[in-house]
Structures are given as structure tokens and as C-alpha cells.
PDB file of N, CA and C in Angstrom:
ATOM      1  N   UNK A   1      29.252 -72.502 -61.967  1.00  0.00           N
ATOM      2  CA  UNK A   1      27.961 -72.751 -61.368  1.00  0.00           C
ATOM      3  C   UNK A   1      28.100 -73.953 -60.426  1.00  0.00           C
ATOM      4  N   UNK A   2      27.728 -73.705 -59.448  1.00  0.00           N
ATOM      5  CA  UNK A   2      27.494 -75.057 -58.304  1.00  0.00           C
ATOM      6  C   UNK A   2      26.190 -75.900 -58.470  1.00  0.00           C
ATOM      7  N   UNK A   3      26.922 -76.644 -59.028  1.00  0.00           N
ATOM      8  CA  UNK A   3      25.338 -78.060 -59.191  1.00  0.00           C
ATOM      9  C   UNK A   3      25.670 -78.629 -57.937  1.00  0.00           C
ATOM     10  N   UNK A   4      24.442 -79.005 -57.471  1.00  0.00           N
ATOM     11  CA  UNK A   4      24.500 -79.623 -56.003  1.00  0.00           C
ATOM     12  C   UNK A   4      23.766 -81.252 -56.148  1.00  0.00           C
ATOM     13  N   UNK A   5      23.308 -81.072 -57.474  1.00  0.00           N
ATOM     14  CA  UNK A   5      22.798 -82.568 -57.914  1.00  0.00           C
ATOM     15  C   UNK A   5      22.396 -82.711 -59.500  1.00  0.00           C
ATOM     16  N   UNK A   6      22.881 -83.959 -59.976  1.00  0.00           N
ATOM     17  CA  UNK A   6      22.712 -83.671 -61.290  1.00  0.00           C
ATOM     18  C   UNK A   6      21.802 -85.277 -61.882  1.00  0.00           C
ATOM     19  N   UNK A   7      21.156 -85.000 -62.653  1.00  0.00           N
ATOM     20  CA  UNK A   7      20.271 -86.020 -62.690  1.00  0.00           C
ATOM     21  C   UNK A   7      20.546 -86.447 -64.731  1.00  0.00           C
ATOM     22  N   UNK A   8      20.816 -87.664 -64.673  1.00  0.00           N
ATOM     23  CA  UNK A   8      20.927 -88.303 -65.839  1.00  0.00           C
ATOM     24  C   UNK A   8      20.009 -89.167 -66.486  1.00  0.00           C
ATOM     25  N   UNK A   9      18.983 -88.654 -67.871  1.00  0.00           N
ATOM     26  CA  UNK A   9      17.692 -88.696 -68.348  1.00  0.00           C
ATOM     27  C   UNK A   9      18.014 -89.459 -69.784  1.00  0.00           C
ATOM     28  N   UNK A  10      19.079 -89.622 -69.538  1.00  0.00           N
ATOM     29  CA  UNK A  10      19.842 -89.846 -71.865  1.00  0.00           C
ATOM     30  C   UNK A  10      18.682 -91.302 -71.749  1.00  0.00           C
ATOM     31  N   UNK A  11      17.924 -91.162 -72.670  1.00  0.00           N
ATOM     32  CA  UNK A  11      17.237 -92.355 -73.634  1.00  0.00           C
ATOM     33  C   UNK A  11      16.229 -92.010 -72.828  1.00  0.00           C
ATOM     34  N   UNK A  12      15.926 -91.652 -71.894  1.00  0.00           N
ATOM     35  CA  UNK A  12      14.422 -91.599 -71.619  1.00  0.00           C
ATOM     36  C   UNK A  12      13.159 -90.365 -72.506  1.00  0.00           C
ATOM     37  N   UNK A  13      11.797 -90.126 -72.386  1.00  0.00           N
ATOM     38  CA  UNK A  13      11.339 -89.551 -73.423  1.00  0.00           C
ATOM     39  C   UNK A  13       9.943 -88.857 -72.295  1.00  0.00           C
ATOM     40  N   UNK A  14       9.703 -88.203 -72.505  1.00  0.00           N
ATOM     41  CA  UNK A  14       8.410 -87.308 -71.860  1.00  0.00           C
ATOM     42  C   UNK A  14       7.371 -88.228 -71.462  1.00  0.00           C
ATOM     43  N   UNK A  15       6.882 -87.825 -70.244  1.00  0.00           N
ATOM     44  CA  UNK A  15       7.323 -87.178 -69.322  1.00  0.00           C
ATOM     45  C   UNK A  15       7.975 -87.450 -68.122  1.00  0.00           C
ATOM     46  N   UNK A  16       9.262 -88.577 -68.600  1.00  0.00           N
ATOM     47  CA  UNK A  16      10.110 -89.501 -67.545  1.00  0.00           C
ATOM     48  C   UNK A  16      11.172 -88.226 -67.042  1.00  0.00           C
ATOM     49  N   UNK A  17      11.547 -87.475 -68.237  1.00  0.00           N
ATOM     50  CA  UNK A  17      12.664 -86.457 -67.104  1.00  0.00           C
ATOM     51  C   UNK A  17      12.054 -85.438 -66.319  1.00  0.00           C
ATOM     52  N   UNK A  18      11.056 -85.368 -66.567  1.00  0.00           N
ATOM     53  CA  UNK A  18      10.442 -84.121 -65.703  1.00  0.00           C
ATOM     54  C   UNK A  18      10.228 -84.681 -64.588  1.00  0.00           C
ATOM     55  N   UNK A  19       9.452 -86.123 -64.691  1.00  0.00           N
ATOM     56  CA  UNK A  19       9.265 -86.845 -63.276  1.00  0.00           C
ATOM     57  C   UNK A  19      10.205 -87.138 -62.264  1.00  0.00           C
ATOM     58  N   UNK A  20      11.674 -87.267 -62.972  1.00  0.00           N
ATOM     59  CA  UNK A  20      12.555 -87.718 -62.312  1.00  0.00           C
ATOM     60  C   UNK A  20      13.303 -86.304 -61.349  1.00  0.00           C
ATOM     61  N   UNK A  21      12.892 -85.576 -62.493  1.00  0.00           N
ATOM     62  CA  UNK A  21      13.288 -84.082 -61.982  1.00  0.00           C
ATOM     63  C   UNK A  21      12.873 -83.525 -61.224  1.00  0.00           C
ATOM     64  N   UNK A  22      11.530 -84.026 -60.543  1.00  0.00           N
ATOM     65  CA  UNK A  22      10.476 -82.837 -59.714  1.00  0.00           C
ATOM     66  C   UNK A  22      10.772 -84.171 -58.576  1.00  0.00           C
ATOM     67  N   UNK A  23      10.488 -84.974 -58.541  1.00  0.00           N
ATOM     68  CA  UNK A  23      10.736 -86.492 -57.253  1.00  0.00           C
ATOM     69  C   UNK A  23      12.512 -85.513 -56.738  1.00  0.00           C
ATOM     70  N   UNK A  24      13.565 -85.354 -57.741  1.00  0.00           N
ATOM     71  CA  UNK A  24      14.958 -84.997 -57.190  1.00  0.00           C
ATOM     72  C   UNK A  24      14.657 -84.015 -56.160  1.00  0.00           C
ATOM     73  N   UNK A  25      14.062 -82.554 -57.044  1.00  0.00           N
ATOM     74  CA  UNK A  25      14.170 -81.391 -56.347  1.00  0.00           C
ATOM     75  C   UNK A  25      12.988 -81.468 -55.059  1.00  0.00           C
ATOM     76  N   UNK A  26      11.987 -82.286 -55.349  1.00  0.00           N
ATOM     77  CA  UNK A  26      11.747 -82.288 -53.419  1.00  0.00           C
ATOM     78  C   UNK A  26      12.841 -82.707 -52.744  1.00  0.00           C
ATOM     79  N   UNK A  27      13.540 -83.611 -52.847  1.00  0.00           N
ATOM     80  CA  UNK A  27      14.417 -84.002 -52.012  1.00  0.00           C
ATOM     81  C   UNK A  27      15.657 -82.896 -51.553  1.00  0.00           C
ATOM     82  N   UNK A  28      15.910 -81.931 -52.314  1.00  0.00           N
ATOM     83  CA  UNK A  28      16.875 -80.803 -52.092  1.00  0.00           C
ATOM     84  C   UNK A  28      16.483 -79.709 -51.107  1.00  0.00           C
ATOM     85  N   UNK A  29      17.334 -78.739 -50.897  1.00  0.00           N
ATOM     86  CA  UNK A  29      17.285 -77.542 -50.278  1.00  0.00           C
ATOM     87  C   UNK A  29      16.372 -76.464 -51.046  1.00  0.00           C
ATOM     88  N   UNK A  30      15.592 -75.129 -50.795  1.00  0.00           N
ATOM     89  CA  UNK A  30      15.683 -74.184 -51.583  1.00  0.00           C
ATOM     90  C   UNK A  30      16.924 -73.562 -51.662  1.00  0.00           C
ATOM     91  N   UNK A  31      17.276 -73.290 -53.186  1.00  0.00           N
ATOM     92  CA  UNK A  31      18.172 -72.307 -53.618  1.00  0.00           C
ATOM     93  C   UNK A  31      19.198 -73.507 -54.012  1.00  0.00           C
ATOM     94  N   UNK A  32      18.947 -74.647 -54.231  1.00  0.00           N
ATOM     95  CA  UNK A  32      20.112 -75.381 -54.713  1.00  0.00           C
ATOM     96  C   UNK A  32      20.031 -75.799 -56.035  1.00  0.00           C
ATOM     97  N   UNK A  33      20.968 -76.011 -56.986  1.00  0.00           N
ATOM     98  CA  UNK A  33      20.675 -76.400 -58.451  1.00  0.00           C
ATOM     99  C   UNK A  33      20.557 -77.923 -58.874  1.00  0.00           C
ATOM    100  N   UNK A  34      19.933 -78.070 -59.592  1.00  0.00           N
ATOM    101  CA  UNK A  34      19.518 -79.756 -60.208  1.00  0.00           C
ATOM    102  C   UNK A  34      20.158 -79.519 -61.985  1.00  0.00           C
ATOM    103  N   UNK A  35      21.151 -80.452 -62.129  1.00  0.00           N
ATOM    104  CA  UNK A  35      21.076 -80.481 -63.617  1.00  0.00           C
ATOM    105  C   UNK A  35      21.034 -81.705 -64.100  1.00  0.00           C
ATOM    106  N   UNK A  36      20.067 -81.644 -65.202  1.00  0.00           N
ATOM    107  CA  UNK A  36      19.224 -82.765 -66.065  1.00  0.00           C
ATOM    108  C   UNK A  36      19.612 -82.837 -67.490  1.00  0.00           C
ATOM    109  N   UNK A  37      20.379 -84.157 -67.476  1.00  0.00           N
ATOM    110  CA  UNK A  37      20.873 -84.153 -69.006  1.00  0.00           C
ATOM    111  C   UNK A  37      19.672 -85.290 -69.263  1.00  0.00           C
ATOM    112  N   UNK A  38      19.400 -85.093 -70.692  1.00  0.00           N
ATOM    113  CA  UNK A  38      18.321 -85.319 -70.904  1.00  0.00           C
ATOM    114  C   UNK A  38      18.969 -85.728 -72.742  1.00  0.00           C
ATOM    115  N   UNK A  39      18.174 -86.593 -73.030  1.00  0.00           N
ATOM    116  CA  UNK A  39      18.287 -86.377 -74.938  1.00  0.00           C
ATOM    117  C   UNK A  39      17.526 -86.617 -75.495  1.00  0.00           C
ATOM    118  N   UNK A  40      16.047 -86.659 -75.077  1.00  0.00           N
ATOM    119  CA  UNK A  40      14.901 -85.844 -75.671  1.00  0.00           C
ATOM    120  C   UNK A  40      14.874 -84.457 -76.094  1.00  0.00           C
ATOM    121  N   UNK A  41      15.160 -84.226 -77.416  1.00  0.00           N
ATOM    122  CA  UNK A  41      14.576 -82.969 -78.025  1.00  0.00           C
ATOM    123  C   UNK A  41      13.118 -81.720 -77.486  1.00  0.00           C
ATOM    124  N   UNK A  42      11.896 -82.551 -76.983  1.00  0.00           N
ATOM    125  CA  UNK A  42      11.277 -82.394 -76.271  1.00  0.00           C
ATOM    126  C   UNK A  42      11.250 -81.503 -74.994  1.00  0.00           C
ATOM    127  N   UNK A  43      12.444 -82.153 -74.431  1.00  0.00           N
ATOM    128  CA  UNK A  43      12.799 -81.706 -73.068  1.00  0.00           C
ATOM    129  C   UNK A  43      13.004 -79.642 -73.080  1.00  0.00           C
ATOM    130  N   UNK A  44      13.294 -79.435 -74.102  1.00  0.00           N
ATOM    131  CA  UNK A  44      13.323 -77.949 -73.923  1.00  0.00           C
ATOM    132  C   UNK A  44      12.083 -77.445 -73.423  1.00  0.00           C
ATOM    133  N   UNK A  45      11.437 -77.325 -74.374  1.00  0.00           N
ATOM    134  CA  UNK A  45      10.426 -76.669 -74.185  1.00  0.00           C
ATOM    135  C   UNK A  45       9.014 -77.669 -72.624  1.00  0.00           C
ATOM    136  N   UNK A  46       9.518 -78.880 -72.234  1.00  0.00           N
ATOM    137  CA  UNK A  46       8.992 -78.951 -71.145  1.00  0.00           C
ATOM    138  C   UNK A  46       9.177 -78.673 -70.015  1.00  0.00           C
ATOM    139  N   UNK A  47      10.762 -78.359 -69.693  1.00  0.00           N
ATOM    140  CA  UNK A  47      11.584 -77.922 -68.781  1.00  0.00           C
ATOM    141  C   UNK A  47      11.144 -76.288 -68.429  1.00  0.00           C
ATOM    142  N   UNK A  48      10.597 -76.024 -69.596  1.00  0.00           N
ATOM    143  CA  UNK A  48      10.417 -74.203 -69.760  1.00  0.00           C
ATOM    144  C   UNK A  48       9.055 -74.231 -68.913  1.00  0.00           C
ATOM    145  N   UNK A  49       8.286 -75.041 -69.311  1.00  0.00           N
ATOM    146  CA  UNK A  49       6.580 -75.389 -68.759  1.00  0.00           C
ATOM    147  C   UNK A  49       7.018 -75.974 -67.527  1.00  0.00           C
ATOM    148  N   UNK A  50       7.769 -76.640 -67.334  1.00  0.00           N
ATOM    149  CA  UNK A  50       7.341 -76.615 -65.533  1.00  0.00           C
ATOM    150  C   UNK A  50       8.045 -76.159 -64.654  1.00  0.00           C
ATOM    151  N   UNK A  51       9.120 -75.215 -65.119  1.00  0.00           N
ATOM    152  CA  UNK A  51       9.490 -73.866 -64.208  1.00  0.00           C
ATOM    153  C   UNK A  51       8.295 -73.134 -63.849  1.00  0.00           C
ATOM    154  N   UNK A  52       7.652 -73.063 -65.175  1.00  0.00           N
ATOM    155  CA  UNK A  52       6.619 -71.978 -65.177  1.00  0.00           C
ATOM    156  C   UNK A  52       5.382 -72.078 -64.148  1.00  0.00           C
ATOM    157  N   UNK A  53       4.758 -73.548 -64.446  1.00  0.00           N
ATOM    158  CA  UNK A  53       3.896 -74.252 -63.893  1.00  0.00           C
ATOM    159  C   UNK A  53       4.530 -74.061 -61.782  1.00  0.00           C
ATOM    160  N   UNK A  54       5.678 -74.616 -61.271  1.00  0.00           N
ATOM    161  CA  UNK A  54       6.086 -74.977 -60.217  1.00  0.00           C
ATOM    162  C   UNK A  54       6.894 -73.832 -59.347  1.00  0.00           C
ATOM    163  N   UNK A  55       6.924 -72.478 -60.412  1.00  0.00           N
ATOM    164  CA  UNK A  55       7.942 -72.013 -59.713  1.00  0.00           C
ATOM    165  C   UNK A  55       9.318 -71.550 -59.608  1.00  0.00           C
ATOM    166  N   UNK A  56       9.502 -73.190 -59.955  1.00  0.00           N
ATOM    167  CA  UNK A  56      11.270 -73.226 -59.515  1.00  0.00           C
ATOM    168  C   UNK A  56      12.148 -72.565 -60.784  1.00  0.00           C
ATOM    169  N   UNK A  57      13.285 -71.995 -61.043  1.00  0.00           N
ATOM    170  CA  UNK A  57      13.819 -71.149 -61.797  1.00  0.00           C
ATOM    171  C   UNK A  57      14.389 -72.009 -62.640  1.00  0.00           C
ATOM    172  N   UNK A  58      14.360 -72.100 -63.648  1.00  0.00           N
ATOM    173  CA  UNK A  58      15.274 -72.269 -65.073  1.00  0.00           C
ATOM    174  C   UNK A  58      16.523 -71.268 -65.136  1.00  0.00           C
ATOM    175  N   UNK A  59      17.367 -71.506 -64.717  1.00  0.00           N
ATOM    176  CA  UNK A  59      18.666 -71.199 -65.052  1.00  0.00           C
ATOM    177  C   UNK A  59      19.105 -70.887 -65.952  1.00  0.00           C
ATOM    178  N   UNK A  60      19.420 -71.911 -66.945  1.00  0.00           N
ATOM    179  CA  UNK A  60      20.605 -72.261 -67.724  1.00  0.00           C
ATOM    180  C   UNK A  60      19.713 -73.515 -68.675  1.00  0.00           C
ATOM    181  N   UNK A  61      19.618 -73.506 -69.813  1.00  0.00           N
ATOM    182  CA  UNK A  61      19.185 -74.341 -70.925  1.00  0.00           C
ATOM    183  C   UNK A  61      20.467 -74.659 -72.367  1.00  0.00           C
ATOM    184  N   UNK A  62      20.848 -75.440 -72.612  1.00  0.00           N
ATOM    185  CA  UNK A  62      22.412 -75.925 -73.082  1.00  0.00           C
ATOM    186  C   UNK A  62      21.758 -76.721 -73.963  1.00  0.00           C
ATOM    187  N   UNK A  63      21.986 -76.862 -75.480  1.00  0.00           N
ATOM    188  CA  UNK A  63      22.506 -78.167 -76.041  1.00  0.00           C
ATOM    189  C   UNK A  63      23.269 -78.461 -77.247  1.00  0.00           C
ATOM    190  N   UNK A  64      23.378 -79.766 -77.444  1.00  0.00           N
ATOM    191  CA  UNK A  64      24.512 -80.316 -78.556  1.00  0.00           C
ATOM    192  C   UNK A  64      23.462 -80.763 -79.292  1.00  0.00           C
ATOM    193  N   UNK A  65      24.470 -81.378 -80.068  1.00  0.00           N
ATOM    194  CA  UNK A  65      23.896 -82.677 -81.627  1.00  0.00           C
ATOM    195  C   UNK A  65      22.737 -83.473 -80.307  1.00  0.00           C
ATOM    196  N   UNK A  66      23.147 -84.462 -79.664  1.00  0.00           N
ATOM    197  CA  UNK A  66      22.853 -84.746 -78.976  1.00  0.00           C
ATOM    198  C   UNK A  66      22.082 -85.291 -77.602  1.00  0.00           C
ATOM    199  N   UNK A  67      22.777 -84.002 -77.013  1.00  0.00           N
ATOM    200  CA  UNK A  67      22.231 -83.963 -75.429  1.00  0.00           C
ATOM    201  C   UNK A  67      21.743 -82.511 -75.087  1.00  0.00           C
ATOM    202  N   UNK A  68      20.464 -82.383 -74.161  1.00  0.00           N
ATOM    203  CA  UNK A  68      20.228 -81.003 -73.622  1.00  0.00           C
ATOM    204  C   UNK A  68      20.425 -81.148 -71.958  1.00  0.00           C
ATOM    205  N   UNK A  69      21.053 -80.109 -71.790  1.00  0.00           N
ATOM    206  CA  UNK A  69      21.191 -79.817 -70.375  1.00  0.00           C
ATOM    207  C   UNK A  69      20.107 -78.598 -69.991  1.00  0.00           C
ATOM    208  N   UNK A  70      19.638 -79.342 -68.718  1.00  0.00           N
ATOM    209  CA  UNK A  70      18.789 -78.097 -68.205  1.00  0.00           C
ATOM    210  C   UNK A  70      19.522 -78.052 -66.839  1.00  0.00           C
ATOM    211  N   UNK A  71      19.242 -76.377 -66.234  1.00  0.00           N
ATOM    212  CA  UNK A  71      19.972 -76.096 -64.589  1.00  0.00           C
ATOM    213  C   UNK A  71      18.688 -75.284 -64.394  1.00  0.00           C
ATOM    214  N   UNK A  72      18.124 -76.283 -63.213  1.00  0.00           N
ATOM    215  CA  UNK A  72      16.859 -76.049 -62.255  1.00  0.00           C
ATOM    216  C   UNK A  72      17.007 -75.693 -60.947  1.00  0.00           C
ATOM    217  N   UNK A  73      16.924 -74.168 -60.323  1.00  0.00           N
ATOM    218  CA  UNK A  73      17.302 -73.905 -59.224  1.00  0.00           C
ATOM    219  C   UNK A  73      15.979 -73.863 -58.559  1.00  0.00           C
ATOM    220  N   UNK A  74      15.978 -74.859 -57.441  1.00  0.00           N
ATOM    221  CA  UNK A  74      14.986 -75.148 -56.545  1.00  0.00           C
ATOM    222  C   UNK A  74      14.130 -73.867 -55.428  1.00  0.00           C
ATOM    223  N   UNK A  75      12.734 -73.770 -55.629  1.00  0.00           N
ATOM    224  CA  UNK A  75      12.359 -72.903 -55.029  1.00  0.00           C
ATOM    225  C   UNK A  75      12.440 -72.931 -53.749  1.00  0.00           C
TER     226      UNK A  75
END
């Protein structure tokens, strides 16, 4: 997969990665990918809500003990 930008969220908590995430993907192309590591537990199911809400495609949803990765392809 071609990430064209990847955005790093570890310790932050709702709704700081989404913010950081939607400020990234204006700044991109359509059709380019954003991935958001994130380690809020949380983050799943908000990542799911604002594809839904915005549009833009949910890809790819990943995680560990850990960390969740989301891949947000820009509308």
C-alpha cells in the first residue's frame, strides 16, 4: 500500500486524532492515503464514524496490544 502521509497520534485521546487527521487530509490530494497510528482504543470505532460522516474511505483498520492503525484514503 502507498501511504503518501502518515500521521502519529500514540498518547493522544478523542477527539485529538481525528482532528489531526481531518486538518492532514485537507492538506492532501484526492485519492491519496493518510495513516494514523493512534493508541486510543477509542479510535476504532471513531475512525469508522468519520469516514462515514466525511466521505473519505477507510481502507485498512490494524491493531496490536497496543497501537491501532487506521489507512484513510482521501476523497
Amino acid at each position: 500500500m502507498d501511504v503518501h502521509k502518515e500521521l502519529d497520534t500514540r498518547g493522544l485521546n478523542c477527539p485529538l486524532p481525528i482532528l489531526k487527521a481531518k486538518k492532514a487530509l485537507s492538506e492532501m490530494q484526492a485519492g491519496e492515503l493518510l495513516r494514523v497510528v493512534s493508541t486510543d482504543p477509542g479510535s476504532i470505532r471513531d475512525f469508522q464514524a468519520f469516514a462515514r460522516q466525511t466521505g473519505h474511505e477507510l481502507v485498512e483498520q490494524t491493531s496490536s496490544a497496543v497501537e491501532f492503525i487506521h489507512v484513510i484514503k482521501r476523497r
